[in-house]
C-alpha atoms as a PDB file:
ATOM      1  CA  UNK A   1       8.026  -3.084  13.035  1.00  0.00           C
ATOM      2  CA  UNK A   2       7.962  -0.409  10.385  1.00  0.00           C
ATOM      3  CA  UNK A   3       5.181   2.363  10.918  1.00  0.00           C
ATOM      4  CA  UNK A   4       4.139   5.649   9.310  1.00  0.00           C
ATOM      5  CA  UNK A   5       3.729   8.663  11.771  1.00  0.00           C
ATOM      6  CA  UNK A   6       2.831  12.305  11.633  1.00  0.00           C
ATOM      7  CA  UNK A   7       5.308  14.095   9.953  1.00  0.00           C
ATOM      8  CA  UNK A   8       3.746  17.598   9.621  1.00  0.00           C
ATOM      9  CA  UNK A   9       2.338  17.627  13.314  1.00  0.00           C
ATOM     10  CA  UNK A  10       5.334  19.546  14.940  1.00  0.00           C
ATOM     11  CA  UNK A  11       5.038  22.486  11.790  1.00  0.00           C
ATOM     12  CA  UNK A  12       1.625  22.696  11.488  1.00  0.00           C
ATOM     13  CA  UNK A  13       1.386  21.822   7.889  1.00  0.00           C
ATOM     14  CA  UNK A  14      -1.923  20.887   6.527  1.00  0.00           C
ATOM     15  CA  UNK A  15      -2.613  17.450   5.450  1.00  0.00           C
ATOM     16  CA  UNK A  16      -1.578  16.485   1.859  1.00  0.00           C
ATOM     17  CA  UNK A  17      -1.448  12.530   0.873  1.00  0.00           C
ATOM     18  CA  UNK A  18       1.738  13.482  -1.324  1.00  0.00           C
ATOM     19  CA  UNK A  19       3.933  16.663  -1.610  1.00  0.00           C
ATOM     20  CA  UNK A  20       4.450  18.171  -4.925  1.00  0.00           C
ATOM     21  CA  UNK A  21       9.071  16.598  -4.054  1.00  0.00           C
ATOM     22  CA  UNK A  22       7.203  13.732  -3.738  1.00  0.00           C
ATOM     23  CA  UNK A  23       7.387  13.738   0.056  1.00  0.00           C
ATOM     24  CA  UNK A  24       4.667  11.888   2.543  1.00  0.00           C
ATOM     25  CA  UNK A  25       2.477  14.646   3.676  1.00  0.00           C
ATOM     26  CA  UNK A  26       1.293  13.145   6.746  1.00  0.00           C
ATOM     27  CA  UNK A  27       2.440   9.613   6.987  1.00  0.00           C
ATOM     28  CA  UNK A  28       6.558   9.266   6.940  1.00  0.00           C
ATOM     29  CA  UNK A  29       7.434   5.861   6.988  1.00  0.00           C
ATOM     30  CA  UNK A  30      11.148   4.192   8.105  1.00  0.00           C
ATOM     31  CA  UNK A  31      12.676   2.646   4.807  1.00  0.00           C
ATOM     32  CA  UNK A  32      11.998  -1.499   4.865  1.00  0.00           C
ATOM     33  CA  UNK A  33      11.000  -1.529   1.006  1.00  0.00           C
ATOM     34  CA  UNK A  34      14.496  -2.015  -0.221  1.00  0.00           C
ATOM     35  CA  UNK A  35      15.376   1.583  -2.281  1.00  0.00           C
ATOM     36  CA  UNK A  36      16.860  -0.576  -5.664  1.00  0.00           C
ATOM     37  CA  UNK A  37      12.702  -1.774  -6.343  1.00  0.00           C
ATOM     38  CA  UNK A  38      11.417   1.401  -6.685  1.00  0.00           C
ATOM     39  CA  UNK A  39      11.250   3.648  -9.737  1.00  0.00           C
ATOM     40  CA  UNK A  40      11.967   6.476 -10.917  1.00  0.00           C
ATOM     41  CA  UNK A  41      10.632   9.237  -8.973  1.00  0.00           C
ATOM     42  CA  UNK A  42       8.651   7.533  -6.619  1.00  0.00           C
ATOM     43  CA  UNK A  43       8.735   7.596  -2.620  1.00  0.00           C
ATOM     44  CA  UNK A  44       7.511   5.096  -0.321  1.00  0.00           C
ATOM     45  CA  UNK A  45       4.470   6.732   1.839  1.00  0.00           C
ATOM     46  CA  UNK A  46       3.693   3.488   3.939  1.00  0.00           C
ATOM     47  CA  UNK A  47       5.524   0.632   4.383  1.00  0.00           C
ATOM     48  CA  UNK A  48       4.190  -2.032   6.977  1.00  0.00           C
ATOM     49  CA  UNK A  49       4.378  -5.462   8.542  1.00  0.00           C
ATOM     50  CA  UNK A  50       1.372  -7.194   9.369  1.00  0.00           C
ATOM     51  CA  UNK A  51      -0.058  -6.751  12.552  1.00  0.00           C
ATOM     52  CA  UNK A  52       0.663  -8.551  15.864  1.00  0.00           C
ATOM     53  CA  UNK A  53      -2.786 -10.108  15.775  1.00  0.00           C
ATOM     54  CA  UNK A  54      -1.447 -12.701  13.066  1.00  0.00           C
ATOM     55  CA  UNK A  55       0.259 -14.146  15.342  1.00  0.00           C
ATOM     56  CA  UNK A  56      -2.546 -14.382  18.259  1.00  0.00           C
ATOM     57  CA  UNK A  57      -3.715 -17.985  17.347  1.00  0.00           C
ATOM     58  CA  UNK A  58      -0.928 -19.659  17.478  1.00  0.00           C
ATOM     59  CA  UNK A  59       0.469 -18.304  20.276  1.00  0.00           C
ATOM     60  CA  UNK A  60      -3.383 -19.391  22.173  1.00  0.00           C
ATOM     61  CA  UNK A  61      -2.774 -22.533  20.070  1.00  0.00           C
ATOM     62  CA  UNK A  62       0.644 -23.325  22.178  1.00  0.00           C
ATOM     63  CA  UNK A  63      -0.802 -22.181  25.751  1.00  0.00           C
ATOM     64  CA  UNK A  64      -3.566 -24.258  25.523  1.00  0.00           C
ATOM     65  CA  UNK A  65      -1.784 -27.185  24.478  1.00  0.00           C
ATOM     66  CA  UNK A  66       0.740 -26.683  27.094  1.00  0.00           C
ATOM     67  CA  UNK A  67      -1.757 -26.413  29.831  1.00  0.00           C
ATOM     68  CA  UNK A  68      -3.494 -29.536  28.116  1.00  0.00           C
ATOM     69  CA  UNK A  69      -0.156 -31.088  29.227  1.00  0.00           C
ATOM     70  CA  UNK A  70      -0.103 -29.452  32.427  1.00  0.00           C
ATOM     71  CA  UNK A  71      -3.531 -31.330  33.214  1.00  0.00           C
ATOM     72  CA  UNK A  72      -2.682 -34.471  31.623  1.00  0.00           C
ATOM     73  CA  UNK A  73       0.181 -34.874  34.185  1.00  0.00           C
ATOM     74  CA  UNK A  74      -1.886 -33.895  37.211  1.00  0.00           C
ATOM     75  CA  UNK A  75      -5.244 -35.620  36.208  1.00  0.00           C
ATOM     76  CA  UNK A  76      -3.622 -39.023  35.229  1.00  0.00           C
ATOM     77  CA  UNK A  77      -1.273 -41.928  37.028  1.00  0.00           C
ATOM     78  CA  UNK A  78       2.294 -42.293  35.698  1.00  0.00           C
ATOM     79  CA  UNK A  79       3.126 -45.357  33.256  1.00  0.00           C
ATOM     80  CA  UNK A  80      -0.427 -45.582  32.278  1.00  0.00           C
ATOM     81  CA  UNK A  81      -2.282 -45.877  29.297  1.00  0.00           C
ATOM     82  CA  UNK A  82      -4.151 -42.271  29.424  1.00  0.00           C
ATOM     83  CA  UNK A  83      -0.920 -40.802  30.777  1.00  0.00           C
ATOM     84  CA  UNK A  84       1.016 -41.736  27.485  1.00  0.00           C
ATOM     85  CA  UNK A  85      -2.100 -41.632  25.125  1.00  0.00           C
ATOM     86  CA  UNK A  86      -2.873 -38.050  25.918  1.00  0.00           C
ATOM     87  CA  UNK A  87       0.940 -37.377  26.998  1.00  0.00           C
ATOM     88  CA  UNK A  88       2.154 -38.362  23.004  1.00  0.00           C
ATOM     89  CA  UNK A  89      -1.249 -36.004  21.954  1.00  0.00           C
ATOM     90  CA  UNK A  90      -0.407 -33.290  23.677  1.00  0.00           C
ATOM     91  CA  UNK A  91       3.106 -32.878  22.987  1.00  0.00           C
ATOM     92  CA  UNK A  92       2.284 -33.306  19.271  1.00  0.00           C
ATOM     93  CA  UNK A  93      -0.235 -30.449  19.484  1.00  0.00           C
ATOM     94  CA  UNK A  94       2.541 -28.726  21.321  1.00  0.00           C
ATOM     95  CA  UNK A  95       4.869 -29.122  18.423  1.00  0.00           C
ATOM     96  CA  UNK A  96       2.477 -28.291  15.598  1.00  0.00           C
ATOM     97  CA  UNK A  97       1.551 -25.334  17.523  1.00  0.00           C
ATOM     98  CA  UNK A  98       5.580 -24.089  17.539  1.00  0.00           C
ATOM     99  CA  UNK A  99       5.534 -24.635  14.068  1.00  0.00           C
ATOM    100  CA  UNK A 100       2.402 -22.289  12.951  1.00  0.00           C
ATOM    101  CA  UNK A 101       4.119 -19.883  15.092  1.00  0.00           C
ATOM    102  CA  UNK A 102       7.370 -19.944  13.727  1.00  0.00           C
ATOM    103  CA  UNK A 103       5.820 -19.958  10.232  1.00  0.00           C
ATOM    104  CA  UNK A 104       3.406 -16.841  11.234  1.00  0.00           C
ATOM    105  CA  UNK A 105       6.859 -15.357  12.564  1.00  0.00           C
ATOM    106  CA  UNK A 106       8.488 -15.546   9.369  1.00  0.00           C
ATOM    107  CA  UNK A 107       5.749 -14.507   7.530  1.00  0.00           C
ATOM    108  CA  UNK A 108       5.539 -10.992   9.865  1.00  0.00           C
ATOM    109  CA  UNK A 109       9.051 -10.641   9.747  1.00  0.00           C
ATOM    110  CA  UNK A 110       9.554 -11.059   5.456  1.00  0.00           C
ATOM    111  CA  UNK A 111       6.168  -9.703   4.519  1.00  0.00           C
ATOM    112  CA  UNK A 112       5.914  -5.702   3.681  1.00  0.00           C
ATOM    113  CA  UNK A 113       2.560  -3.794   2.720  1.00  0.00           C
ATOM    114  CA  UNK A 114       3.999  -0.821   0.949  1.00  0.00           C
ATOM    115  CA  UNK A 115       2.182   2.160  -0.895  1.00  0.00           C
ATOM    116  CA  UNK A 116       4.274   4.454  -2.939  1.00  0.00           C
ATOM    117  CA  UNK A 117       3.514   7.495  -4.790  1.00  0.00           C
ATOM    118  CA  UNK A 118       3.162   4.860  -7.932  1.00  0.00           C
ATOM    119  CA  UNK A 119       1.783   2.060  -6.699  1.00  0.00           C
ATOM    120  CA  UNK A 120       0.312  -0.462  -3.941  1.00  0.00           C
ATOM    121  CA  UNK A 121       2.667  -3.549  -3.415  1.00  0.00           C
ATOM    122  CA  UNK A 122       2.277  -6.626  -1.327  1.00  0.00           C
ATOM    123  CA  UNK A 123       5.876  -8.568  -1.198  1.00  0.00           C
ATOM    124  CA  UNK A 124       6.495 -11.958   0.983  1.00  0.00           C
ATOM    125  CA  UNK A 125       8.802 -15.155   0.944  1.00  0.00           C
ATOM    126  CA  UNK A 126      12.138 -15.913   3.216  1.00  0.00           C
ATOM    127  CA  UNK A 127      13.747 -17.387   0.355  1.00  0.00           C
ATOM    128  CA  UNK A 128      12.388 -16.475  -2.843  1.00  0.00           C
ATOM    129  CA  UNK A 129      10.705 -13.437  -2.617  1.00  0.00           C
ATOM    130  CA  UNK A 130       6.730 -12.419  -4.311  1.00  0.00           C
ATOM    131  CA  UNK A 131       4.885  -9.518  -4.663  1.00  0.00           C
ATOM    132  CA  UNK A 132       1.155  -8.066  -5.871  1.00  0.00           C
ATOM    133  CA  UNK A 133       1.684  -4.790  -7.681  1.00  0.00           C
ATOM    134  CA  UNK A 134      -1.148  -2.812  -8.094  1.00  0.00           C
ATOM    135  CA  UNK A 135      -0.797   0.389 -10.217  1.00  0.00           C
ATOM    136  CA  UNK A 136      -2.708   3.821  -8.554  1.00  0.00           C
ATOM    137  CA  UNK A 137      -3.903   4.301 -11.772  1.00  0.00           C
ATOM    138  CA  UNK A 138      -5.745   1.046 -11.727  1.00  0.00           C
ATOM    139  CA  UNK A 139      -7.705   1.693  -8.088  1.00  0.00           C
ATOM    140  CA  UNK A 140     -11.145   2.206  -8.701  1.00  0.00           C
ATOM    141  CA  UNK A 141     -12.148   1.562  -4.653  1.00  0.00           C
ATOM    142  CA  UNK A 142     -10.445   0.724  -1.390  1.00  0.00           C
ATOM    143  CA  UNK A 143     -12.540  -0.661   1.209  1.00  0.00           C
ATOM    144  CA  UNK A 144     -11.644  -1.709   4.848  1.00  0.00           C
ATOM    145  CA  UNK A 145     -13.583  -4.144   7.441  1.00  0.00           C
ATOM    146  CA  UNK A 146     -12.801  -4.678  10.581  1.00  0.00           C
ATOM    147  CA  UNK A 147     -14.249  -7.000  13.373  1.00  0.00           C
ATOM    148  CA  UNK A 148     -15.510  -6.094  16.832  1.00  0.00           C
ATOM    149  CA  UNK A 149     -12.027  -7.716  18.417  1.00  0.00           C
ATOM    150  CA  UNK A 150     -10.098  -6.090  15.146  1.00  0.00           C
ATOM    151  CA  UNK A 151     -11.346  -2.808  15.768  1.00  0.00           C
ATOM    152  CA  UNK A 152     -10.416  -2.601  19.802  1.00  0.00           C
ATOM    153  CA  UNK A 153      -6.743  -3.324  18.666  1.00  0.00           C
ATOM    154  CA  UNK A 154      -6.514  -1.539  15.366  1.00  0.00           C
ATOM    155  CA  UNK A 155      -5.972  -4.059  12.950  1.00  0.00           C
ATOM    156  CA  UNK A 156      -8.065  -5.132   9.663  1.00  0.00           C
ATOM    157  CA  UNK A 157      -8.556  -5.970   6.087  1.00  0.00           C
ATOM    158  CA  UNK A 158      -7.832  -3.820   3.490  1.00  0.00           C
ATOM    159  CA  UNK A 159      -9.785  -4.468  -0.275  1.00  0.00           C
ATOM    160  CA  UNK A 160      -8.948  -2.720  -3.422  1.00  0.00           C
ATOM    161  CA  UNK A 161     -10.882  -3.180  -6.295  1.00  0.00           C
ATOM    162  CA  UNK A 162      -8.554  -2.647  -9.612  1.00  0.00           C
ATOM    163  CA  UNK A 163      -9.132  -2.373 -13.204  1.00  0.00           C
ATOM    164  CA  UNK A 164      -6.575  -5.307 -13.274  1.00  0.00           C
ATOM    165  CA  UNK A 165      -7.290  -9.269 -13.599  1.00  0.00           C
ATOM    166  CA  UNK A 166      -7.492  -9.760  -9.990  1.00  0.00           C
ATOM    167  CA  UNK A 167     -10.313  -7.205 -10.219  1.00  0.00           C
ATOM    168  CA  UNK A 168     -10.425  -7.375  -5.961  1.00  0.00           C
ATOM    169  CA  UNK A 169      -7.881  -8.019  -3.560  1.00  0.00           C
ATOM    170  CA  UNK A 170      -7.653  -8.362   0.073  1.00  0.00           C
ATOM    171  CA  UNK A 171      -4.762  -7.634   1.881  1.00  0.00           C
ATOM    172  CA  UNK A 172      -4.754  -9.120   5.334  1.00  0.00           C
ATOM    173  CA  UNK A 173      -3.764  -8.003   9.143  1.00  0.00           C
ATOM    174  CA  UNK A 174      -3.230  -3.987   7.948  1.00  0.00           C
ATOM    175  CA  UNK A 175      -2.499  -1.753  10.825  1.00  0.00           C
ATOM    176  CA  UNK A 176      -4.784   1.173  11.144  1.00  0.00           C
ATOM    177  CA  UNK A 177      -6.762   0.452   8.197  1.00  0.00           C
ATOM    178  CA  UNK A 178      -8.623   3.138   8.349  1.00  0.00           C
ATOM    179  CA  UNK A 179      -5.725   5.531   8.109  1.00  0.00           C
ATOM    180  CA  UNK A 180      -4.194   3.102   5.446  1.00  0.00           C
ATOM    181  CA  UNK A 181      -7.243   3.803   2.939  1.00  0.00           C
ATOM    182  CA  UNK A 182      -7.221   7.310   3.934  1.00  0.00           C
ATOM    183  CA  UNK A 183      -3.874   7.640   2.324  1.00  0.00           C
ATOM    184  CA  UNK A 184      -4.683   5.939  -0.263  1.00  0.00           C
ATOM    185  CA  UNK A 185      -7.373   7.461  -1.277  1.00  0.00           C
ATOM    186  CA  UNK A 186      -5.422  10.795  -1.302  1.00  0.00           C
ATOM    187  CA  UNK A 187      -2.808   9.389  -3.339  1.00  0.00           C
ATOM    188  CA  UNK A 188      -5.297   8.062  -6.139  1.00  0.00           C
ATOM    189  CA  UNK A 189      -6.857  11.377  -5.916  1.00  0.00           C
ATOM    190  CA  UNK A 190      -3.296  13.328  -6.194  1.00  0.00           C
ATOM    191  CA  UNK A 191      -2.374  11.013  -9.672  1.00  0.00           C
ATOM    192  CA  UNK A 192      -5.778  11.403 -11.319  1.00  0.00           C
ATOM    193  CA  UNK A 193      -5.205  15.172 -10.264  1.00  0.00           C
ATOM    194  CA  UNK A 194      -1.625  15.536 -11.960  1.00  0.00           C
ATOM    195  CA  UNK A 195      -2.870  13.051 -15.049  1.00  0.00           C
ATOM    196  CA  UNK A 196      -6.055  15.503 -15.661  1.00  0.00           C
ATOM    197  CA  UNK A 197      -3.369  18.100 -15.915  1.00  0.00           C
ATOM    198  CA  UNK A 198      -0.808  16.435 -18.235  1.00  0.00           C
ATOM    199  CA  UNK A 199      -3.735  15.277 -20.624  1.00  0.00           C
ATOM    200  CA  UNK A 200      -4.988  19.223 -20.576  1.00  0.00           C
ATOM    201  CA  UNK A 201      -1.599  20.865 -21.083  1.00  0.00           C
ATOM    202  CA  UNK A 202      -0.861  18.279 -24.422  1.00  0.00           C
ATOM    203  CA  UNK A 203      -4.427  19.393 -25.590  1.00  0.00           C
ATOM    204  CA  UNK A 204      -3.802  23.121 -25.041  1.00  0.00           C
ATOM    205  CA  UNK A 205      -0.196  22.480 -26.881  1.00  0.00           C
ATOM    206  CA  UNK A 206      -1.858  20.699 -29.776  1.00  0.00           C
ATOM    207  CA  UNK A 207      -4.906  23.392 -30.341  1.00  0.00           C
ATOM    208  CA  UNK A 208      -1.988  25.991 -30.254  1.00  0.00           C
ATOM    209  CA  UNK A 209       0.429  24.165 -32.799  1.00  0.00           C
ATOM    210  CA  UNK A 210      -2.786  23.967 -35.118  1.00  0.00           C
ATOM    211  CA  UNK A 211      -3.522  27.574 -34.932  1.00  0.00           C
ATOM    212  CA  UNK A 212       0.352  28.544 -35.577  1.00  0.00           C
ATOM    213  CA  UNK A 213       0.207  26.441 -38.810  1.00  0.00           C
ATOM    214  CA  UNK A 214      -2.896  28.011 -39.970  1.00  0.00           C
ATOM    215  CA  UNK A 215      -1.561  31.266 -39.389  1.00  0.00           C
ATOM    216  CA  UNK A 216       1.550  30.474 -41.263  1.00  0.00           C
ATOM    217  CA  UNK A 217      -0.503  29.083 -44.220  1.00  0.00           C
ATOM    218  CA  UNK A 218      -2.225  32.632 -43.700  1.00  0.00           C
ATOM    219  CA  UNK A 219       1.014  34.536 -43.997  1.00  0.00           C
ATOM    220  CA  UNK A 220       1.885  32.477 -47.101  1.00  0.00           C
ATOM    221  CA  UNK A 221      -1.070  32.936 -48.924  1.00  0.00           C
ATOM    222  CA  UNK A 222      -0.586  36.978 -48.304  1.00  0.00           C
ATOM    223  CA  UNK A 223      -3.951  37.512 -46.158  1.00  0.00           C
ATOM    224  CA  UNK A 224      -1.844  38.487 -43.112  1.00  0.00           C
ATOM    225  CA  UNK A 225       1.460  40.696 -43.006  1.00  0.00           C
ATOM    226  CA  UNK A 226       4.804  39.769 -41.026  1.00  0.00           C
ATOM    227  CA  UNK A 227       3.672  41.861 -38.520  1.00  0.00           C
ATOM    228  CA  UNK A 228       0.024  40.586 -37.850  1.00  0.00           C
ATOM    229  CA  UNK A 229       1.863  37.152 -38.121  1.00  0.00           C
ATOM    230  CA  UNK A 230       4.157  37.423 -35.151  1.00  0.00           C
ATOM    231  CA  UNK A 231       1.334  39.326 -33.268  1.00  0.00           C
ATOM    232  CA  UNK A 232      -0.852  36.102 -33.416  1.00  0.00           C
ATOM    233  CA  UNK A 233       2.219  33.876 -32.571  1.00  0.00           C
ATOM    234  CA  UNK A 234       3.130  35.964 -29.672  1.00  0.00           C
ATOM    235  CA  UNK A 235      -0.520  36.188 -28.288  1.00  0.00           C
ATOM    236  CA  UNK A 236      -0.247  31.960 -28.705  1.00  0.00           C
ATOM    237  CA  UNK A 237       3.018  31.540 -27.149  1.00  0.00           C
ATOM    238  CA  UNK A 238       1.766  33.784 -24.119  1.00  0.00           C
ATOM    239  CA  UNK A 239      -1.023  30.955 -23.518  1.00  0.00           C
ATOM    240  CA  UNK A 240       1.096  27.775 -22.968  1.00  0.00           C
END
């Protein structure tokens, strides 16, 4: 099972959700999210099976039925009518049981909760493969419950609320939670951050180009010199 660890514990780095390489600050995470999906300059920062406890019910499903049988054989006569009754019921408990669990199993084994330094993405199926894509742009909250049994073994829900369609989605069995939305949240935070700053630096370009061609119209119209001309320009240039 894939996990994301510490990866700044051993130099003492401080915590960042995302380096400016693009790099897990915290969390590194062992490639499962095949490398051909991803985009352009993005890096998988957690990339996850579900958690062991999906697969708790069934596996209680099968024991109990198989001690069912267990009792059925002690508790009743051979070649009778109980024996076979609840014989033929237990055994078909038995075998509906090993299928939820080999379904569960294939469903841990195919399904991947991955967050990127782009987006979240939920992908499942053994043959044909599906996936939720949820753009960081497009998280407005993240949210995590867990129950009293959930907590003790660190597994949980995960809900994101998007600007998308969906509008809320919950993403079941995540390990660590918690930790999960922690990341999150500092990945959100680290794309509004570096969007605030694109946005600014077109504005400052824009007012600057505006001022240049005023200036020129200026120089044109013979109310500033050559000299007082590139003065201004250079003083402009100097603040992008």
């Amino acid at each position: 099972m894939h996990s994301f660890r510490d990866a700044n514990e051993d130099r003492g780095a401080p915590w960042s959700a995302v380096g400016r390489r693009g790099r897990a600050g915290k969390y590194r995470v062992d490639m499962a999210y095949p490398r051909r999906l991803l985009n352009d300059h993005e890096t998988v920062v957690v990339d996850l099976h579900p958690h062991w406890w999906c697969l708790v019910k069934p596996i209680a499903l099968l024991i109990a039925a198989m001690a069912a049988s267990i009792v059925v054989l002690l508790q009743t006569d051979a070649r009778t009518l109980p024996r076979t009754a609840l014989g033929w019921a237990c055994l078909g408990l038995i075998v509906a049981a090993a299928c939820w669990l080999v379904a569960r199993s294939l469903r841990w084994v195919t399904t991947n909760f991955v967050i990127t330094t782009q987006r979240v993405i939920d992908r499942w199926g053994v043959l044909s493969k599906h996936s939720t894509e949820i753009p960081l742009e497009r998280v407005n909250t993240v949210m995590s419950s867990q129950g009293i049994l959930e907590r003790l073994f660190g597994v949980g829900d995960l809900v994101i609320e998007s600007g998308g369609e969906a509008g809320q989605q919950r993403f079941a069995d995540i390990r660590n939670p918690n930790r999960v939305k922690g990341v999150l949240h500092g990945l959100v935070h680290d794309r509004q951050h570096a969007t605030d700053q694109r946005t600014n630096g077109t504005s400052s370009t824009s007012n600057v180009a505006d001022q240049l061609e005023k200036f020129e119209g200026m120089l044109r119209r013979g109310s500033l010199t050559q000299d007082e001309f590139d003065a201004q320009k250079q003083r402009l240039l100097e603040q992008l």
